[in-house]
Protein backbone atom coordinates (compact mmCIF):
# COMPACT_ATOMS: atom_id res chain seq x y z
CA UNK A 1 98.30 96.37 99.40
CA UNK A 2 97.55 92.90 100.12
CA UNK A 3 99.44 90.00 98.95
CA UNK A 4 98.31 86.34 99.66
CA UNK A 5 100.71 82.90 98.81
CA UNK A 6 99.35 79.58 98.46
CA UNK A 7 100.42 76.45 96.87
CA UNK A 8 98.55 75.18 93.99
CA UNK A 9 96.44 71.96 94.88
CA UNK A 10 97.97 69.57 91.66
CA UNK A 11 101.78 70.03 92.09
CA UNK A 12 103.03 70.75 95.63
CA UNK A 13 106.02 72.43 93.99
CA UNK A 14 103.90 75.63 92.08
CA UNK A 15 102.62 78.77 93.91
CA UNK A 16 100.01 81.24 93.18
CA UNK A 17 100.72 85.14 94.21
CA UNK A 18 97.59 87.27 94.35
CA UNK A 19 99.04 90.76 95.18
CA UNK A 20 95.72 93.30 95.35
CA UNK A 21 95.45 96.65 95.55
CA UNK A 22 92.37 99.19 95.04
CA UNK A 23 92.78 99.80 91.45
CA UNK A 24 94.82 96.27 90.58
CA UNK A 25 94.92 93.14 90.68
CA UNK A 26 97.83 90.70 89.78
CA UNK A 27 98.29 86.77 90.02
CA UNK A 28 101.93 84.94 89.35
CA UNK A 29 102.10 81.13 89.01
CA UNK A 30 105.79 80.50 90.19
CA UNK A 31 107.69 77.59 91.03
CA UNK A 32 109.38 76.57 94.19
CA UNK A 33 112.59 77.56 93.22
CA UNK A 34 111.43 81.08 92.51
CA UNK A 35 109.74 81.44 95.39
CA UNK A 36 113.07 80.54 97.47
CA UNK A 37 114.64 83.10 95.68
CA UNK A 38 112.51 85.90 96.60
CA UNK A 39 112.39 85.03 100.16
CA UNK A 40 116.14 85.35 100.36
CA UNK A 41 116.12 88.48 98.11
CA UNK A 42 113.34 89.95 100.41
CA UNK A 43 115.20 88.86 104.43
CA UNK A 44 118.33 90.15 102.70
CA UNK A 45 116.27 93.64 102.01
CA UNK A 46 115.32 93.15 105.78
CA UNK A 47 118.34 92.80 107.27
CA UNK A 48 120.39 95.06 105.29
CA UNK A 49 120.94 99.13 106.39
């Protein structure tokens, strides 16, 4: 799987996910808020036992 994050060129506070596997492919357009909510929701996954 391969997942790639950038920020969209127009509004510095939007993000596309591409997240690309053999048989799929999948974009999100997600705001900045979102996107700071997954990256605690994923170090907590991290961290946790």
């Amino acid at each position: 799987m391969k997942v790639n994050i950038r920020r969209l060129v127009g509004d510095p506070n939007m993000f596309e996910f591409t997240i690309s596997t053999p048989m799929l492919r999948s974009q999100f357009r997600l705001p900045r808020h979102v996107v700071n909510q997954l990256r605690i929701l994923i170090e907590k996954a991290l961290i946790s036992k």
